[in-house]
N, C-alpha and C. Protein backbone atom coordinates (compact mmCIF):
# COMPACT_ATOMS: atom_id res chain seq x y z
N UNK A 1 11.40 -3.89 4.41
CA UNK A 1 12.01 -3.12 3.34
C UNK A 1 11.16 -3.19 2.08
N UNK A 2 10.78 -4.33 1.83
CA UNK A 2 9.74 -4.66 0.26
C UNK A 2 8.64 -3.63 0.25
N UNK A 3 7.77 -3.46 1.73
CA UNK A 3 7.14 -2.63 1.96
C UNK A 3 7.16 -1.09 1.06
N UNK A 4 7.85 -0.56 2.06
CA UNK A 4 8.53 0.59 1.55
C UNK A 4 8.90 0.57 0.28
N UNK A 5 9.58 0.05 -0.28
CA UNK A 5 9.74 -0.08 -1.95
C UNK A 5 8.49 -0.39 -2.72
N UNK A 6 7.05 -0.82 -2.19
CA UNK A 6 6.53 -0.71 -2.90
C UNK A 6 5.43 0.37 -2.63
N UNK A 7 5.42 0.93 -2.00
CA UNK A 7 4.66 2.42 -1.21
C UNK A 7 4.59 3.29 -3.04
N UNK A 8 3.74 4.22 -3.07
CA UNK A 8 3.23 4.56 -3.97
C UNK A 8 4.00 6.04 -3.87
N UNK A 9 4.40 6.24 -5.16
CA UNK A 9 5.13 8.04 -5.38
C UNK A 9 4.25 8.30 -6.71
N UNK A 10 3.90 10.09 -6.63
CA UNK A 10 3.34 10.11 -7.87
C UNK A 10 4.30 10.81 -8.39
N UNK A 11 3.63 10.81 -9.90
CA UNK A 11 4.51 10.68 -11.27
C UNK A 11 3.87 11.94 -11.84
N UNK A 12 4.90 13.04 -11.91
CA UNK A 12 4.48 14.42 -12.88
C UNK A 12 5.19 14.29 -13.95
N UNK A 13 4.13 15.42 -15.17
CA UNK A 13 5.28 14.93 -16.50
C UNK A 13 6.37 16.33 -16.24
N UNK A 14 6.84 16.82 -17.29
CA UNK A 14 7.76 18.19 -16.96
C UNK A 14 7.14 19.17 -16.69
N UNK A 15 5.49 19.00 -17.06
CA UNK A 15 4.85 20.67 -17.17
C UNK A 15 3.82 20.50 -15.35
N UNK A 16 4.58 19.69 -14.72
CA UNK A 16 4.09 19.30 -13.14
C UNK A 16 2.53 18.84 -13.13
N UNK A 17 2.00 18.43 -14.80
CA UNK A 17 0.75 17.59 -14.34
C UNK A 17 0.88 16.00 -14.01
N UNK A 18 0.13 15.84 -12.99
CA UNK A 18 -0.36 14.58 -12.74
C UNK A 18 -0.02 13.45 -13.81
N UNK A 19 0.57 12.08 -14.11
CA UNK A 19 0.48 10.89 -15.33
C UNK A 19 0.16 10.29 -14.86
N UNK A 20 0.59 9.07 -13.57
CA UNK A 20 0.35 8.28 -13.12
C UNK A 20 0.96 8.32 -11.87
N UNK A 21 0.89 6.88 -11.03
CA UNK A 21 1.64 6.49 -9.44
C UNK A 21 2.45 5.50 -9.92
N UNK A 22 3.73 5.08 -9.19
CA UNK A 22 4.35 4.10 -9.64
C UNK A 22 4.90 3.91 -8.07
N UNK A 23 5.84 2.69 -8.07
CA UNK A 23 6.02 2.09 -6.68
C UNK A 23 7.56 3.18 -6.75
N UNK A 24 7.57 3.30 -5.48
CA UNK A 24 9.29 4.12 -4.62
C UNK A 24 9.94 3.23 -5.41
N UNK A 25 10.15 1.86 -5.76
CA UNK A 25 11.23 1.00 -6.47
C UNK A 25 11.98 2.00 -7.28
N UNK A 26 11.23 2.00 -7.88
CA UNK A 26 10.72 1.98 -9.82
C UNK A 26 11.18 4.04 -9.71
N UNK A 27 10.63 4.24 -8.60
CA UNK A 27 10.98 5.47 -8.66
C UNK A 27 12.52 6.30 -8.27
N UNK A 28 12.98 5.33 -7.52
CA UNK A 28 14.58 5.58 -7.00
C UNK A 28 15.09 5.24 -8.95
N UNK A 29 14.95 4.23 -9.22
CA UNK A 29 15.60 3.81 -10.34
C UNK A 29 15.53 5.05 -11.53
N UNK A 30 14.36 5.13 -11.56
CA UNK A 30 14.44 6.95 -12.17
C UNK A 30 15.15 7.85 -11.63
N UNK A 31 15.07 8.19 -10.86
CA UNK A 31 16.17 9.57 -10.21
C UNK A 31 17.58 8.78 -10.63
N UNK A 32 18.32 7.71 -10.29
CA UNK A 32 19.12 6.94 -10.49
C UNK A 32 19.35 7.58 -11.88
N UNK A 33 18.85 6.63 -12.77
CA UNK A 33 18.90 7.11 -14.45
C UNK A 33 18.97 8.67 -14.59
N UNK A 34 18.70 9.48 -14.27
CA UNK A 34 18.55 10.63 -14.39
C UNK A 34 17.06 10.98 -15.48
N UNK A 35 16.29 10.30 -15.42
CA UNK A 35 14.78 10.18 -15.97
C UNK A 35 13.42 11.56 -15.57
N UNK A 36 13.92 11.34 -14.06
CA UNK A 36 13.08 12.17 -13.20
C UNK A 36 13.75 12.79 -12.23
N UNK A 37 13.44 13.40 -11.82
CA UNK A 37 13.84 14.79 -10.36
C UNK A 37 12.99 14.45 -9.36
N UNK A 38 13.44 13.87 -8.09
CA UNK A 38 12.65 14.28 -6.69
C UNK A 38 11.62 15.20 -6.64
N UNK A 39 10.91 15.45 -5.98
CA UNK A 39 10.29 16.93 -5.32
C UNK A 39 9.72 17.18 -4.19
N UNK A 40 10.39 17.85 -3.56
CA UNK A 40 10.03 18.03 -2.08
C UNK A 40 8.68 18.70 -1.92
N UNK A 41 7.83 18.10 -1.29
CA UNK A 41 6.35 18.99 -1.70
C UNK A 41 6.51 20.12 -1.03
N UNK A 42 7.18 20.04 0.37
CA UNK A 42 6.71 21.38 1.43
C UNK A 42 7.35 22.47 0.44
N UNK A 43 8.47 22.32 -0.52
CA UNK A 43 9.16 23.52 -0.92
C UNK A 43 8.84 23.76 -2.91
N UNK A 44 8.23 22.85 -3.12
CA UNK A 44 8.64 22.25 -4.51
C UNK A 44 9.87 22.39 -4.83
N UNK A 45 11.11 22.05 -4.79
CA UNK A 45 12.21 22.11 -4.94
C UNK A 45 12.67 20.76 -5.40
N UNK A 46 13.53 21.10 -6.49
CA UNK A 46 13.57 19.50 -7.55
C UNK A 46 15.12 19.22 -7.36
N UNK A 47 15.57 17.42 -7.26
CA UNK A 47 16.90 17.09 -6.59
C UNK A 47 17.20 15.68 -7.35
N UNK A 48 18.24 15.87 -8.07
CA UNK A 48 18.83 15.18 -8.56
C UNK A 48 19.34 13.84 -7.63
N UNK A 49 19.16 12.69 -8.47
CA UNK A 49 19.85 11.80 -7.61
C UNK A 49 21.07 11.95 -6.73
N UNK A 50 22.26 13.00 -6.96
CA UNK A 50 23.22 12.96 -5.68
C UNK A 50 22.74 14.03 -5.15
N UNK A 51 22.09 14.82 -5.13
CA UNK A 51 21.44 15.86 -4.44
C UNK A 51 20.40 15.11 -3.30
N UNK A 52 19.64 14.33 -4.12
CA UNK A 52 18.40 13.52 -3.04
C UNK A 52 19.61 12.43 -2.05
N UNK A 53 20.37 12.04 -2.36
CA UNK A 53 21.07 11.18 -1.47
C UNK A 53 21.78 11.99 -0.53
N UNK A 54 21.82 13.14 -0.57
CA UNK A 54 22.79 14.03 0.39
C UNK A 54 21.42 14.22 1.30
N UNK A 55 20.04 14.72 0.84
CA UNK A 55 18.92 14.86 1.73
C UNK A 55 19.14 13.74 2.96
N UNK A 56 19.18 13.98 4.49
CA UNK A 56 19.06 13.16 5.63
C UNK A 56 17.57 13.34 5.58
N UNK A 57 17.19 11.84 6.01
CA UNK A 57 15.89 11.40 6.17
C UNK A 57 15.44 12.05 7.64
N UNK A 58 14.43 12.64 7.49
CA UNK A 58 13.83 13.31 8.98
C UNK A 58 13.51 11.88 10.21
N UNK A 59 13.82 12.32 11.25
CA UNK A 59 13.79 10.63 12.30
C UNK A 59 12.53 10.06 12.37
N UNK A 60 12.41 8.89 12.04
CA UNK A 60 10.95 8.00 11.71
C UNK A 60 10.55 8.08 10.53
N UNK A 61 11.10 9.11 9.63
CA UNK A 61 10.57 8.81 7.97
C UNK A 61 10.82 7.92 7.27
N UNK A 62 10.10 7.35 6.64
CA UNK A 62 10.32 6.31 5.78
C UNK A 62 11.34 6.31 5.10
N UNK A 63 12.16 5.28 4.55
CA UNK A 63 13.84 5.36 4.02
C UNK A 63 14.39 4.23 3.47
N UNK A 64 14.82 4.40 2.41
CA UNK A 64 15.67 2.89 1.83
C UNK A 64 17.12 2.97 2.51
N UNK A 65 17.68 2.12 2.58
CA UNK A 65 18.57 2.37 3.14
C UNK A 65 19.60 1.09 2.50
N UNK A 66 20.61 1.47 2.25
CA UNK A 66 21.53 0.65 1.44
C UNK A 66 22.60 0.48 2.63
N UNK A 67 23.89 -0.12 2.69
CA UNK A 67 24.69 -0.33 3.15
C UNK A 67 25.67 1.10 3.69
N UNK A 68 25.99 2.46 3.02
CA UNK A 68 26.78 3.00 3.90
C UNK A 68 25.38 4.44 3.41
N UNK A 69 24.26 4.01 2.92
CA UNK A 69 23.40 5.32 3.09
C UNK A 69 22.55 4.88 3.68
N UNK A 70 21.49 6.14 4.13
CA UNK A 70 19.59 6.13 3.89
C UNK A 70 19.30 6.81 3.19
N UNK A 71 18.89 6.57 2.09
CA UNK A 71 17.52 7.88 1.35
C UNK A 71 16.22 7.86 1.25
N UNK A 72 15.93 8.65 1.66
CA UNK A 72 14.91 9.54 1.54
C UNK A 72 13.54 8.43 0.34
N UNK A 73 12.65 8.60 0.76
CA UNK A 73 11.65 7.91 0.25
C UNK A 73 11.04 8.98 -0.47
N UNK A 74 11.02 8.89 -2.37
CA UNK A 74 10.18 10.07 -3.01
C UNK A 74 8.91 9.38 -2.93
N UNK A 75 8.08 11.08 -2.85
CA UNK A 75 6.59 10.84 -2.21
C UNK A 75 5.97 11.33 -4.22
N UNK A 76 6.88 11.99 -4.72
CA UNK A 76 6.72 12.85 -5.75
C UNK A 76 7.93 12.37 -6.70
N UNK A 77 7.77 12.50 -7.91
CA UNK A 77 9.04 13.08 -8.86
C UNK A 77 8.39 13.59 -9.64
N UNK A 78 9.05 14.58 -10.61
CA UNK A 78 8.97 15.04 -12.21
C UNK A 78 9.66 14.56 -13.26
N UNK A 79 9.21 13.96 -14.26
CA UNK A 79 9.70 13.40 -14.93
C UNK A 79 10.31 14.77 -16.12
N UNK A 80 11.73 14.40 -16.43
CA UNK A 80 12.08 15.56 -17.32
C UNK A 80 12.07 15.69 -18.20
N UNK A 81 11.90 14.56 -19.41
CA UNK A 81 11.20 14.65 -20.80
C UNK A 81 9.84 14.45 -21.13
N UNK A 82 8.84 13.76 -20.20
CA UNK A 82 7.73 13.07 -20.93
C UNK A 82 6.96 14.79 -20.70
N UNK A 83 5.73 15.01 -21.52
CA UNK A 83 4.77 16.35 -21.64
C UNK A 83 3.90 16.15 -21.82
N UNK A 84 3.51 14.42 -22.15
CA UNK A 84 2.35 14.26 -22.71
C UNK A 84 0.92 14.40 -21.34
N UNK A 85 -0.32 14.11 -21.35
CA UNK A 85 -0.64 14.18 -20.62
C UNK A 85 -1.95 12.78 -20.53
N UNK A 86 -2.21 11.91 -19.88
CA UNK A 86 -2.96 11.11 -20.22
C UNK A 86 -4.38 11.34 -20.83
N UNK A 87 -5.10 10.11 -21.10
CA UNK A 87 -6.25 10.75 -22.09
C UNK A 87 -7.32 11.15 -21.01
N UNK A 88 -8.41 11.97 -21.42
CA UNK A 88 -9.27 12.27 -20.67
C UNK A 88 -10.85 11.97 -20.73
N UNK A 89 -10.88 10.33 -21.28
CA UNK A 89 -12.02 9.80 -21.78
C UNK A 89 -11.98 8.84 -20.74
N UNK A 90 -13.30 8.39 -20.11
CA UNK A 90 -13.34 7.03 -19.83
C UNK A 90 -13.64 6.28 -21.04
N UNK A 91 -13.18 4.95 -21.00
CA UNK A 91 -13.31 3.50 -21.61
C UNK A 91 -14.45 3.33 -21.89
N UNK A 92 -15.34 3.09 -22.87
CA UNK A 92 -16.79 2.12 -22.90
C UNK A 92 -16.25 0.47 -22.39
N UNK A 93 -16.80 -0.11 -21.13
CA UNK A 93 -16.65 -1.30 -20.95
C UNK A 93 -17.54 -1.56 -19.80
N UNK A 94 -17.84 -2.75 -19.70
CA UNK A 94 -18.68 -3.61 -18.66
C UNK A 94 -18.21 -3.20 -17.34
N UNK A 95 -17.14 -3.06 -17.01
CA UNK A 95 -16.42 -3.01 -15.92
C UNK A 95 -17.21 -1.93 -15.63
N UNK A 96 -16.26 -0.61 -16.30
CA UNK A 96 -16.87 0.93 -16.13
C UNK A 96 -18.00 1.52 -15.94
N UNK A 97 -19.29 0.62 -16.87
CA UNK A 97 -20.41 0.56 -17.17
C UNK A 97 -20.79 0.33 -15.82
N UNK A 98 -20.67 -0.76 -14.79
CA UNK A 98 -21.28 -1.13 -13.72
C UNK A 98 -20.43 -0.39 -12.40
N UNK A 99 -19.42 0.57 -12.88
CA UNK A 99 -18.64 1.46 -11.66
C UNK A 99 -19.19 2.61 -12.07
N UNK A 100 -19.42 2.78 -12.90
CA UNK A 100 -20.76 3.96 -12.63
C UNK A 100 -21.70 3.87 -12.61
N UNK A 101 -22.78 3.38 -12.60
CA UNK A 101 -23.80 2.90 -12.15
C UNK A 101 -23.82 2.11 -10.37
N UNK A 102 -22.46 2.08 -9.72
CA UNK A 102 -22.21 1.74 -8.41
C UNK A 102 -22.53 0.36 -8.20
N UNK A 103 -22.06 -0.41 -9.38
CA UNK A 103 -22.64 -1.94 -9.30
C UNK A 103 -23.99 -2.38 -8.66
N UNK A 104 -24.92 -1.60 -9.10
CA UNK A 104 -26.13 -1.63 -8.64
C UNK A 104 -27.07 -1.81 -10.21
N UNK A 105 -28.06 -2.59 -10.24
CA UNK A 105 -29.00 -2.84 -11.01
C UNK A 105 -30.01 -1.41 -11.06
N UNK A 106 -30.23 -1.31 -12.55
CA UNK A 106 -31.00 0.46 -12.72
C UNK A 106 -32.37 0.04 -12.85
N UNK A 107 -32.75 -1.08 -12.70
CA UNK A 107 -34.29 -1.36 -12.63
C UNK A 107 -34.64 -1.67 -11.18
N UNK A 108 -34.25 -2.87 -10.32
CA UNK A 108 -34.46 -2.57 -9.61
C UNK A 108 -33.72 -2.53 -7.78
N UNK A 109 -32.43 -1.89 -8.40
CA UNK A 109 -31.81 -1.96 -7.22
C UNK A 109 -30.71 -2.49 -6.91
N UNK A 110 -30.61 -3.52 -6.91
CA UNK A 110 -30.34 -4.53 -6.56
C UNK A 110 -28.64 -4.60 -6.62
N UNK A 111 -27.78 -5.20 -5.33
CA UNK A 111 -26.62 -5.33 -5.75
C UNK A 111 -26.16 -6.90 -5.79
N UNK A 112 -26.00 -7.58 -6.50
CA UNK A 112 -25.60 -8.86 -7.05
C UNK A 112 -24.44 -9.29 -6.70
N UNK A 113 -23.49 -8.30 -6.63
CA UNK A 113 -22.07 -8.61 -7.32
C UNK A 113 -21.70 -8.40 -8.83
N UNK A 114 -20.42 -8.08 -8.78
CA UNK A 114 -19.60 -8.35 -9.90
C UNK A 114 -20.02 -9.33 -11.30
N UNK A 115 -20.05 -10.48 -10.98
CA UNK A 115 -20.69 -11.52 -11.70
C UNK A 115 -21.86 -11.40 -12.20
N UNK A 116 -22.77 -11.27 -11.04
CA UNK A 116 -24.22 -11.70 -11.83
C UNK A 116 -24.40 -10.01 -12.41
N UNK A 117 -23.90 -9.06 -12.56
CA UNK A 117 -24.27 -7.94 -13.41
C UNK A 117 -24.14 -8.21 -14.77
N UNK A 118 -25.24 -7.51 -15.31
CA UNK A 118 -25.33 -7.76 -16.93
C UNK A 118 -25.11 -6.00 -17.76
N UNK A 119 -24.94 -6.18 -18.72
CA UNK A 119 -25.16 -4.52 -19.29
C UNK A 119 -26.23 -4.99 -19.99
N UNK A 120 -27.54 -3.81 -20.00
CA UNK A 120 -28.81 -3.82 -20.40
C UNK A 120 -29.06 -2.75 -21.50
N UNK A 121 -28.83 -3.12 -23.13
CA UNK A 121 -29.39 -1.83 -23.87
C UNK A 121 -30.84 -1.10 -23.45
N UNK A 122 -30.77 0.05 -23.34
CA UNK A 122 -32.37 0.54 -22.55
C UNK A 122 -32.62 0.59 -24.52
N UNK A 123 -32.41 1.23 -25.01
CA UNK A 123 -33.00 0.69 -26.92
C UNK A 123 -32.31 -0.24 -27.39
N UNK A 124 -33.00 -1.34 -27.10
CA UNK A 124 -32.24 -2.56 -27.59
C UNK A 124 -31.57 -2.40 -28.79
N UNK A 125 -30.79 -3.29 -28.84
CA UNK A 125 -29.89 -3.55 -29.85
C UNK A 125 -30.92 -3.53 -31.44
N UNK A 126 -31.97 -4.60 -31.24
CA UNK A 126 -32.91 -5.25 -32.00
C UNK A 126 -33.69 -3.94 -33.03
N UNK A 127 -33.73 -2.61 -32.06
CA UNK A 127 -34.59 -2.02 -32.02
C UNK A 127 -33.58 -0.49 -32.62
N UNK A 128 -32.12 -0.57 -32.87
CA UNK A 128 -31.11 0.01 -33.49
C UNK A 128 -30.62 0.73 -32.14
N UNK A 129 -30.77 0.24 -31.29
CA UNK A 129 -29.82 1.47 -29.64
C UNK A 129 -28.30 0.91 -29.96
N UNK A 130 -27.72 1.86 -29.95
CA UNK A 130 -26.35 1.98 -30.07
C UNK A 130 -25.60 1.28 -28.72
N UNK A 131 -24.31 0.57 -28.61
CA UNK A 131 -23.92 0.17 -27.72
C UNK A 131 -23.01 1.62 -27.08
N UNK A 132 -23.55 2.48 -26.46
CA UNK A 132 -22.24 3.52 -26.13
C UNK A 132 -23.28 3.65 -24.39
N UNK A 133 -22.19 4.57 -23.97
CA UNK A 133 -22.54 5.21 -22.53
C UNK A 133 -24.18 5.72 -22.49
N UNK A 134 -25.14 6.36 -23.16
CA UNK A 134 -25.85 7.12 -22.98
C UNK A 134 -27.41 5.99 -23.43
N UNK A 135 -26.69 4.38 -23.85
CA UNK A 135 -28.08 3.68 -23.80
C UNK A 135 -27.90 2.23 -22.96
N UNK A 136 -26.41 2.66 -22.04
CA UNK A 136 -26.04 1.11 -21.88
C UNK A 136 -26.18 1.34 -19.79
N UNK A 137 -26.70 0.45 -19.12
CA UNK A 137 -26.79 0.93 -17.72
C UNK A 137 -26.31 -1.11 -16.96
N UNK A 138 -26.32 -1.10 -15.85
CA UNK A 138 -25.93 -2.02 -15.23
C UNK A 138 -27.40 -2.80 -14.79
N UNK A 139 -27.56 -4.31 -14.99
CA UNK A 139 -28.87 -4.63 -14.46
C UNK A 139 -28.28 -6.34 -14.14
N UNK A 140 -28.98 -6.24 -13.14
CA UNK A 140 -29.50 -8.11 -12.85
C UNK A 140 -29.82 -8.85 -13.51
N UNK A 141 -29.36 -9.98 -13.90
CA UNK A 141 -30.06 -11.24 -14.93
C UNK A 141 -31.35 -10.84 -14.75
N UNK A 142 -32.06 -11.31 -13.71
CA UNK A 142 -32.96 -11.18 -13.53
C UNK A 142 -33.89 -10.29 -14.11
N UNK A 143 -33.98 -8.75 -14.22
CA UNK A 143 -34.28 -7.66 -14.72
C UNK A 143 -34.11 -7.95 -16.20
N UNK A 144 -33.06 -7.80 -16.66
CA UNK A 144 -32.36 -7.89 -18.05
C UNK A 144 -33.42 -8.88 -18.66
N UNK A 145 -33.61 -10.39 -18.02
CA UNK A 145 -34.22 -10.72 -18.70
C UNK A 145 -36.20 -10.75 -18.73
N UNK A 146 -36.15 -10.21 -17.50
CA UNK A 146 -37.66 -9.57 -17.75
C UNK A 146 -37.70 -8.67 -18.85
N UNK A 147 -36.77 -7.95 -18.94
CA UNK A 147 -37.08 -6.50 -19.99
C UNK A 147 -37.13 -6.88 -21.35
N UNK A 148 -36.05 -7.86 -21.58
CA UNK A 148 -36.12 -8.92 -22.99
C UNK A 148 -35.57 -8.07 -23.77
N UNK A 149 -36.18 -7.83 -25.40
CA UNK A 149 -36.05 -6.49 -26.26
C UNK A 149 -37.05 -5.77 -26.38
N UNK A 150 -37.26 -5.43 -25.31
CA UNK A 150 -38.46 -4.27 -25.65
C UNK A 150 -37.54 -2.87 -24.35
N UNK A 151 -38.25 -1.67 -24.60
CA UNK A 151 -37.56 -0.98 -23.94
C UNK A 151 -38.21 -0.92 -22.64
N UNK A 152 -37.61 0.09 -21.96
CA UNK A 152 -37.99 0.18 -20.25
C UNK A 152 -39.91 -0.02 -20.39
N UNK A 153 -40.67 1.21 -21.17
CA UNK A 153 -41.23 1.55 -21.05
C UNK A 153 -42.21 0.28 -21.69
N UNK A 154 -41.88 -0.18 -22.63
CA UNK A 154 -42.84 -1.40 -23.35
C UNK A 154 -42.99 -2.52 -21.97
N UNK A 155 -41.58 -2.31 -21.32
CA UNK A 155 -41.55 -3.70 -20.68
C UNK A 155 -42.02 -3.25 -18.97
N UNK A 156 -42.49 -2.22 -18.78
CA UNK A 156 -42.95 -1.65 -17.62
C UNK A 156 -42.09 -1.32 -16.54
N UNK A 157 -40.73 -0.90 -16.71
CA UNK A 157 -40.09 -1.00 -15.75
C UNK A 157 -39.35 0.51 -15.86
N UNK A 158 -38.96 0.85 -14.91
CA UNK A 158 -38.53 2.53 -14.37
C UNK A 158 -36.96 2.48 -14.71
N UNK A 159 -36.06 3.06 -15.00
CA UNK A 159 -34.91 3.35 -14.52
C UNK A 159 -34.70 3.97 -13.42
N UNK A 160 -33.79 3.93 -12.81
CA UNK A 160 -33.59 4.71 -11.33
C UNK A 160 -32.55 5.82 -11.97
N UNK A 161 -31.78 6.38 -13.44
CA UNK A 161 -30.96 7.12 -13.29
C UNK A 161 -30.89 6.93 -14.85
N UNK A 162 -30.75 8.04 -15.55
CA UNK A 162 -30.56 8.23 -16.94
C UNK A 162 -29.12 8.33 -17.25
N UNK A 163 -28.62 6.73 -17.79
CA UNK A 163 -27.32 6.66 -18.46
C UNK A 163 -26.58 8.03 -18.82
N UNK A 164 -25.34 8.17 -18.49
CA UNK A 164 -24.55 9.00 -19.40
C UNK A 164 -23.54 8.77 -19.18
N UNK A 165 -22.74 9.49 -20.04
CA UNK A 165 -20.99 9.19 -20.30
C UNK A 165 -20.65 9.78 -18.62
N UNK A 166 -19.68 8.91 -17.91
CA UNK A 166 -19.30 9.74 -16.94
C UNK A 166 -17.67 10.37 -17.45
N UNK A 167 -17.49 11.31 -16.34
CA UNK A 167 -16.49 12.31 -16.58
C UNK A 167 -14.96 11.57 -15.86
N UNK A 168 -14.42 11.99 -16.78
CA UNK A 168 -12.79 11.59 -15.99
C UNK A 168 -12.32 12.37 -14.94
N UNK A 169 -12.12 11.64 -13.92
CA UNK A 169 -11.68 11.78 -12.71
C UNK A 169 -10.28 10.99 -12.42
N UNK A 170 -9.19 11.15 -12.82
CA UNK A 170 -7.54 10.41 -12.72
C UNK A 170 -7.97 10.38 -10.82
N UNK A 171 -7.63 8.88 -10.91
CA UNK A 171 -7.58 8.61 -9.48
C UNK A 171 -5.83 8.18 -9.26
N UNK A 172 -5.09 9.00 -9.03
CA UNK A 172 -3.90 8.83 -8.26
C UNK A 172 -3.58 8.07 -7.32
N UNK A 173 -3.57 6.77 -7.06
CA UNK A 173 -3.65 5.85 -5.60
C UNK A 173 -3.74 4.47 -6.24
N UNK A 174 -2.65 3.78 -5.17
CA UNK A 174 -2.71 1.93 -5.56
C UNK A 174 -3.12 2.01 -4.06
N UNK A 175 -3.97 0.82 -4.91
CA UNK A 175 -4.47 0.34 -3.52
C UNK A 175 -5.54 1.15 -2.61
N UNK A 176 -5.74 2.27 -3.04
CA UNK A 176 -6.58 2.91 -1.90
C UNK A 176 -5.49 4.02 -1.43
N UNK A 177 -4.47 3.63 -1.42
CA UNK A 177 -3.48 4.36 -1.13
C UNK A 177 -2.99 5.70 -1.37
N UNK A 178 -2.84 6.70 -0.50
CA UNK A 178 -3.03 8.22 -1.30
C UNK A 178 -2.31 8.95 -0.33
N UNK A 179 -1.08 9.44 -0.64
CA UNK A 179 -0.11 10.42 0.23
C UNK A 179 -0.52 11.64 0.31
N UNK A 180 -0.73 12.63 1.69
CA UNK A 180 -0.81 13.81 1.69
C UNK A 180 -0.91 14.15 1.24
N UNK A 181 0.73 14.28 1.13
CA UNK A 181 1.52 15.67 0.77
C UNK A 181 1.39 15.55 -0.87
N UNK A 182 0.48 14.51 -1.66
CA UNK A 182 0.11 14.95 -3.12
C UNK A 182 -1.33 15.96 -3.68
N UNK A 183 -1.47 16.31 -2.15
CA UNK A 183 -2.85 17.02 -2.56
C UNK A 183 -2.66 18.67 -3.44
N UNK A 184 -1.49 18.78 -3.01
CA UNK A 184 -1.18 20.17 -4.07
C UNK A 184 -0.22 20.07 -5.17
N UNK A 185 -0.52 19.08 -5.75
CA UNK A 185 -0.22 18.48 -7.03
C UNK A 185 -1.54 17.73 -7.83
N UNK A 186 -2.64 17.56 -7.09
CA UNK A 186 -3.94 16.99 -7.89
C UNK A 186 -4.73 17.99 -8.20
């Protein structure tokens, strides 16, 4: 049962864009409150909490099931006040910095891990390079500290890929996790 309650439903605001995923829990408790509306993807058709509890679960579908019901597992809801829409910037951070760059070192290669990645100003700091997306790339101790403060080119070494801001891409999914029937809603 925990399972299932924590299975992933996505989250539209009223104007049916994309906000976030939240667990089936969290999501019954909304329809409950009257917060959000069901939505049936095959029909888009929106169902109020005693409306979604009258829905019979198709045989083998996933289902909470309480003592004299089953309902229906939302794959979807719409939320009926929120409009806002999340932001559409990635973060400047180390993390991000080395998930785009594919946790791979831009001098030479190299995948380390998590840990031993460093962020490498390609115009050093020393030398006035700004800390943002377009001078900051992922590198190996190792590298990083061959290069020192001098830039790629003083310090003889290539980039494999010219820094830039990457683009927002809302990834909808815990865990890896990604329902169908949300592909005509992304």
């Amino acid at each position: 049962m925990s399972e299932i309650l924590d299975r992933p439903t996505l989250v539209l605001n009223r104007h049916w864009q994309p906000v976030g995923v939240t667990p089936v829990a969290r999501a019954v408790v909304m329809l409950w409150n009257d917060v959000a509306r069901a939505v049936t993807p095959e029909d888009f058709a929106t169902h109020t909490w005693p409306e979604w509890v009258r829905l019979v679960p198709e045989p083998g579908a996933p289902c909470v099931r309480a003592s004299r019901v089953r309902v229906r597992v939302p794959e979807v809801v719409c939320l009926r006040a929120y409009d806002r829409v999340p932001g559409c910037r990635v973060t400047f951070s180390r993390r991000n910095v080395a998930r785009r760059d594919r946790h791979t070192c831009q001098y030479c290669g190299a995948q380390p891990g998590w840990d031993a990645l460093t962020i490498d100003h390609v115009v050093p700091r020393a030398h006035g390079g700004p800390t943002n997306w377009t001078n900051c790339v992922a590198a190996c101790a190792r590298c990083n500290a061959r290069k020192d403060d001098r830039t790629p080119e003083q310090a003889g070494m290539r980039l494999r890929a010219r820094p830039t801001r990457p683009e927002w891409r809302p990834l909808f999914a815990v865990n890896g996790a990604r329902v169908s029937n949300w592909s005509c809603f992304l």
